[in-house]
Protein backbone atom coordinates (compact mmCIF):
# COMPACT_ATOMS: atom_id res chain seq x y z
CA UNK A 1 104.01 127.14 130.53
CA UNK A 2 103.66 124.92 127.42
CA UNK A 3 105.21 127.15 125.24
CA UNK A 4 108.18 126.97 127.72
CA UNK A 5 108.80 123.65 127.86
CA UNK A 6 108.28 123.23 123.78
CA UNK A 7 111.35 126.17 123.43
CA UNK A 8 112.99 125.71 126.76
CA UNK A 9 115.09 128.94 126.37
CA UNK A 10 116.26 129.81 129.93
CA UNK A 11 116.74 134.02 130.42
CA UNK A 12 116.66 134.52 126.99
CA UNK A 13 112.91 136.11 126.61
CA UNK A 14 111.23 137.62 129.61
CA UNK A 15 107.63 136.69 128.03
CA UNK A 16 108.63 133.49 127.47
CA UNK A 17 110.36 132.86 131.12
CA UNK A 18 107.11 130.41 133.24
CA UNK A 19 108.72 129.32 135.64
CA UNK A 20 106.67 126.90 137.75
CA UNK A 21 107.07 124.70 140.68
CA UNK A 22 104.34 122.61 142.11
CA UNK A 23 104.72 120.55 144.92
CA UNK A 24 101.82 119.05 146.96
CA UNK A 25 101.65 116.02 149.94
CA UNK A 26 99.30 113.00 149.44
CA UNK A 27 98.19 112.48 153.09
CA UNK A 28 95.90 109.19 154.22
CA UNK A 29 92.49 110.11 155.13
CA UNK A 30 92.93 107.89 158.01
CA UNK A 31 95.51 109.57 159.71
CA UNK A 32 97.11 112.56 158.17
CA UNK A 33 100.26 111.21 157.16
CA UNK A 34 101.59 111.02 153.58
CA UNK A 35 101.46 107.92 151.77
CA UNK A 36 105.20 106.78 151.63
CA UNK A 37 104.08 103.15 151.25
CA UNK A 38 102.56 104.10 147.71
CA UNK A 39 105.87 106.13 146.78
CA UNK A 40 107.91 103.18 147.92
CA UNK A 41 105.91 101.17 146.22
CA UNK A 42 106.44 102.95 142.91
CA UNK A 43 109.98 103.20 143.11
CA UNK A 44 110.52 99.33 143.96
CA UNK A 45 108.90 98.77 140.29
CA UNK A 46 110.73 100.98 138.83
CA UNK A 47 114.18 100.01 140.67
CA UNK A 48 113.00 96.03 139.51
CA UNK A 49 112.26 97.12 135.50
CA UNK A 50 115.30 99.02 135.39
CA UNK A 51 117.54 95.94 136.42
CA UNK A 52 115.49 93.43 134.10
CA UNK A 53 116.59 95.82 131.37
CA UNK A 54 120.40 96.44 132.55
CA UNK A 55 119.74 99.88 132.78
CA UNK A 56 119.87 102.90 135.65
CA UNK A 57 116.55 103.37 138.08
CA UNK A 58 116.36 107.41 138.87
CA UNK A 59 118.35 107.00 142.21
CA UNK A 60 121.15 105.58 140.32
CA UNK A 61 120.96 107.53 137.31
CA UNK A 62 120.67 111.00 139.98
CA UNK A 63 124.01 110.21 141.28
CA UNK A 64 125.65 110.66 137.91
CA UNK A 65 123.90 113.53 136.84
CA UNK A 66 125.93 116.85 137.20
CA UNK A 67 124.50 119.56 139.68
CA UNK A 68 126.45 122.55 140.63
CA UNK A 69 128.79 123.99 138.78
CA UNK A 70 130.94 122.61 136.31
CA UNK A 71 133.56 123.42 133.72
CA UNK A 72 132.26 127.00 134.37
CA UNK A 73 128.43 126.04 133.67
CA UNK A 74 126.14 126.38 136.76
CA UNK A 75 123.74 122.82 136.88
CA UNK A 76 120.20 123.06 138.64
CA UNK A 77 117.19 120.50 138.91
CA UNK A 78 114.20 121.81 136.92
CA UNK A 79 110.66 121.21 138.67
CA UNK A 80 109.18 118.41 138.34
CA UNK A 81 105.82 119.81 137.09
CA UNK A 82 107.73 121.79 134.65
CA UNK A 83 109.74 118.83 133.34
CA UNK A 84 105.72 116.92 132.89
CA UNK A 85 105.02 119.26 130.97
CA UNK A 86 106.53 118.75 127.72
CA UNK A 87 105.92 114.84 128.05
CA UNK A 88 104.06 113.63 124.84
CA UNK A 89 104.63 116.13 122.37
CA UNK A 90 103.79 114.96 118.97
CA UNK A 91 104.64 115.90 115.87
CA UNK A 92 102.69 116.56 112.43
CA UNK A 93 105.07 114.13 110.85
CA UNK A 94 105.89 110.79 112.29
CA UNK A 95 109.42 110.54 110.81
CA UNK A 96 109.93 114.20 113.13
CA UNK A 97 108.82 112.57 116.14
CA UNK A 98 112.45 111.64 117.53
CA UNK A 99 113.46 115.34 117.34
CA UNK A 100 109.98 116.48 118.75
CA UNK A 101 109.92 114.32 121.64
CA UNK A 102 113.48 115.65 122.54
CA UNK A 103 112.26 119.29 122.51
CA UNK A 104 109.99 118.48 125.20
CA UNK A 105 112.69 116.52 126.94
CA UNK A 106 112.06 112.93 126.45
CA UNK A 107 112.96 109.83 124.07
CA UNK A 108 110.33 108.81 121.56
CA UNK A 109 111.32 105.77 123.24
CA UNK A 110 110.44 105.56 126.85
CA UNK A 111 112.88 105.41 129.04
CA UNK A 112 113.28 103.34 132.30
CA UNK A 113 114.36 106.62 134.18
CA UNK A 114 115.12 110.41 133.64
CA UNK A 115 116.78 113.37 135.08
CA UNK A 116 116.66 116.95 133.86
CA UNK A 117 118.80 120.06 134.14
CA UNK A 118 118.62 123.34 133.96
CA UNK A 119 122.19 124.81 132.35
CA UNK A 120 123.27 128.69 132.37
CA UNK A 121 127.22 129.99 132.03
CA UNK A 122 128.67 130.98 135.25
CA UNK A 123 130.73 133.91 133.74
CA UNK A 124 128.19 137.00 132.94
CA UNK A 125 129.72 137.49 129.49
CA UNK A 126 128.64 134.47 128.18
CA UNK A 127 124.99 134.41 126.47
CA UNK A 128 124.81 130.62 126.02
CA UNK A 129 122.06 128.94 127.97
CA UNK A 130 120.03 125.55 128.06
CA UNK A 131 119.32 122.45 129.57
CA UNK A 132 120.36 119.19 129.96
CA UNK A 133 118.47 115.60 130.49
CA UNK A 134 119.59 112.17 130.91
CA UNK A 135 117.23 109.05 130.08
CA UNK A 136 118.31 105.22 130.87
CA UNK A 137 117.67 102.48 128.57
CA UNK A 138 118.77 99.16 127.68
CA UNK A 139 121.46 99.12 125.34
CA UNK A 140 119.74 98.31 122.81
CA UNK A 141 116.96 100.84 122.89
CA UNK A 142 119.36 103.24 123.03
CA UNK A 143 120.83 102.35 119.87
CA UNK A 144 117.61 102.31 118.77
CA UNK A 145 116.97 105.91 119.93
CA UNK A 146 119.80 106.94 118.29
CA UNK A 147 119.55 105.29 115.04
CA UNK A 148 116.20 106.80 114.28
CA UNK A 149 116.98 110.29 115.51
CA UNK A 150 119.45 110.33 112.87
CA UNK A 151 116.91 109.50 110.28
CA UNK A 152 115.09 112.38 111.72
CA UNK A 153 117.29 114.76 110.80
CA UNK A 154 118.19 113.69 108.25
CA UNK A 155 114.11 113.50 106.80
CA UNK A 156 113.09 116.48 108.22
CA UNK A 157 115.04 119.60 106.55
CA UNK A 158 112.22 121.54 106.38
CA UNK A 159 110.75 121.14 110.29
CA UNK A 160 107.40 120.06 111.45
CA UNK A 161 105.13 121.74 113.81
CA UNK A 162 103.80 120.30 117.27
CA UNK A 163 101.43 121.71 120.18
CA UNK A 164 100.77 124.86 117.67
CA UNK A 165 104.49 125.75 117.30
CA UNK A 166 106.46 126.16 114.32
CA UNK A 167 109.96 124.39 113.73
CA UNK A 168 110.69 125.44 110.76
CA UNK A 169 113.98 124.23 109.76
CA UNK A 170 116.54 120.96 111.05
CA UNK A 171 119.91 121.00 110.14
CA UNK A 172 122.82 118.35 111.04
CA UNK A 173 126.19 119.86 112.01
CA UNK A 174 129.18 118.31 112.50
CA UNK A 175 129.59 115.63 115.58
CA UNK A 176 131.63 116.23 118.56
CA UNK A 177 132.36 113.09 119.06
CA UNK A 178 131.38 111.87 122.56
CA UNK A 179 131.01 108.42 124.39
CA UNK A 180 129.61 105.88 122.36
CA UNK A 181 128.23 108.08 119.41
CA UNK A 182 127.06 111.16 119.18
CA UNK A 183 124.60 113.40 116.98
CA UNK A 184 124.39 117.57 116.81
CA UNK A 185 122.13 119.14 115.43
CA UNK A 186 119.99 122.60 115.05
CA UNK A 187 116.83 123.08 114.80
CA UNK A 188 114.71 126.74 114.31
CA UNK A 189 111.76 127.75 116.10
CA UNK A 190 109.60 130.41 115.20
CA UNK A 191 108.47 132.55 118.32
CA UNK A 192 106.19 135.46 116.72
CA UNK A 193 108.17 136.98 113.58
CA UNK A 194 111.35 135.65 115.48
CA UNK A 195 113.37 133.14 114.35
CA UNK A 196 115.10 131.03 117.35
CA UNK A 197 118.01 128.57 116.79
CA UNK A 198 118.19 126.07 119.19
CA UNK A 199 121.38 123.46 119.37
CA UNK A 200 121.33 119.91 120.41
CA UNK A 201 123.80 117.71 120.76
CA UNK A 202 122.70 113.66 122.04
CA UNK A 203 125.29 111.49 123.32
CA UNK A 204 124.72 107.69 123.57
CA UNK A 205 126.72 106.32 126.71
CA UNK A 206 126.46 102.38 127.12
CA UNK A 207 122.57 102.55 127.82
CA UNK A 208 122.14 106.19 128.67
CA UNK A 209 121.37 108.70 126.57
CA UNK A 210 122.38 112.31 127.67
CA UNK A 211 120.75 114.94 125.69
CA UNK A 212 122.31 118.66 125.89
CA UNK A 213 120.34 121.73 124.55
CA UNK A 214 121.63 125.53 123.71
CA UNK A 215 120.76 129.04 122.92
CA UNK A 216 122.37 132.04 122.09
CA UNK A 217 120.36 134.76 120.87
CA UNK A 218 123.39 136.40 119.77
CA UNK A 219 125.46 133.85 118.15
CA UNK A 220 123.83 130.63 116.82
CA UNK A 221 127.32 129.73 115.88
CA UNK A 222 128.24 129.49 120.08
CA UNK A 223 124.53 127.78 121.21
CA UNK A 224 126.00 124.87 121.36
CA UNK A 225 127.21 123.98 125.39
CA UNK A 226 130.56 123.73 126.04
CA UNK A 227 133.06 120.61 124.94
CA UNK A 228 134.57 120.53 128.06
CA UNK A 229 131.19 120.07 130.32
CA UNK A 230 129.59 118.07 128.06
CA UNK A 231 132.88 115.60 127.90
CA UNK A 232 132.93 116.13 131.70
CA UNK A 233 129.26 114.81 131.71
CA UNK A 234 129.95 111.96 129.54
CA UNK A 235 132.81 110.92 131.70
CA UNK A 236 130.54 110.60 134.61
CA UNK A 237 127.97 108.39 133.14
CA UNK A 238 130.88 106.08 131.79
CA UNK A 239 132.44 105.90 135.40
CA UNK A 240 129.00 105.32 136.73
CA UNK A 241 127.94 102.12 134.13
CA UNK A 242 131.81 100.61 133.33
């Protein structure tokens, strides 16, 4: 399960497919019933921190986060136990810790609220798959998110290694171009004696940072997901915030 969530590479390897999906209901001892008040409770703070900081609480942010299919990519929730799971990785080097915390799908920076994706082509033919999350900020924490990603890239060439895994090499490619700013990226993972190339490309919306991940085992040069959903993505977040 770790190991999925540090390379989240969706049909790609049988070994390393884990899927998991826990769900379980907190019931009062008093009288069997689950403890909404609790959960309400918890999302009231949440709803109340994300206004203070001008940014998106996880109902709001939900509604502007693709699911179905789009622009030929088919969009699914991923588990929340499975999305848990990659909270907190760490990396050997601090000035790698943007890019590690985004390979187990958060911001080094935490975020008021989240959403996560799972992303696979809807024509058979096509061997790019991946995932996609969304995390709400205040503006200027995302900046800030942005800004030191960059450096991240930028200092670690070479990789870094976190939870026992190898990343072995970061390169910057060229930027797309979306919303606000945008970075792309690659970065290699070492699975065994194989060598993985995984595609990244982080868009900065306003407050919201939407972070899009690829493989294709056989063309690194296509990991990276399509313009057109990515832009169609984007556009929704923009509508959502204006």
């Amino acid at each position: 399960m770790r190991l999925h969530r540090a390379l989240p590479i969706v049909a790609v390897f049988s070994a390393l497919l884990v899927t998991s999906a826990c769900s379980s209901e907190s019931a009062d001892s008093s009288n069997g019933k689950p403890k909404a008040d609790k959960s309400r409770s918890a999302e009231e703070k949440e709803a109340a921190e994300a206004k203070r900081l001008g940014a998106l609480d996880t109902k709001h942010l939900e509604k502007v986060t693709a699911t179905g299919k789009v622009k030929g990519v088919e969009i699914k929730k991923v588990a929340k136990a499975e999305v848990e799971a990659g909270r907190g990785m760490k990396s050997d080097k601090k000035e790698c810790q943007p890019l590690a915390s985004l390979i187990g799908g958060f911001t080094h920076i935490p975020a008021a609220s989240e959403t996560h994706r799972s992303l696979k082509p809807v024509e058979a033919t096509d061997a790019t798959v991946g995932s996609m999350w969304l995390a709400s900020h205040s503006e200027k924490n995302a900046v800030q998110v942005m800004k030191d990603l960059r450096k991240a890239v930028t200092a670690c060439p070479k990789g870094f290694h976190t939870l026992g895994l190898t990343y072995s090499k970061v390169e910057k490619l060229p930027a797309r171009d979306f919303g606000d700013e945008s970075v792309d990226y690659r970065i290699t993972g070492d699975v065994g004696k194989q060598k993985v190339p995984m595609t990244y490309t982080v868009v900065r919306s306003g407050g919201v940072i939407a972070v899009f991940y690829g493989v294709n085992m056989l063309d690194e040069k296509k990991a990276a997901i399509p313009k057109a959903f990515v832009q169609a993505q984007v556009d929704r977040i923009g509508d959502a915030t204006d």
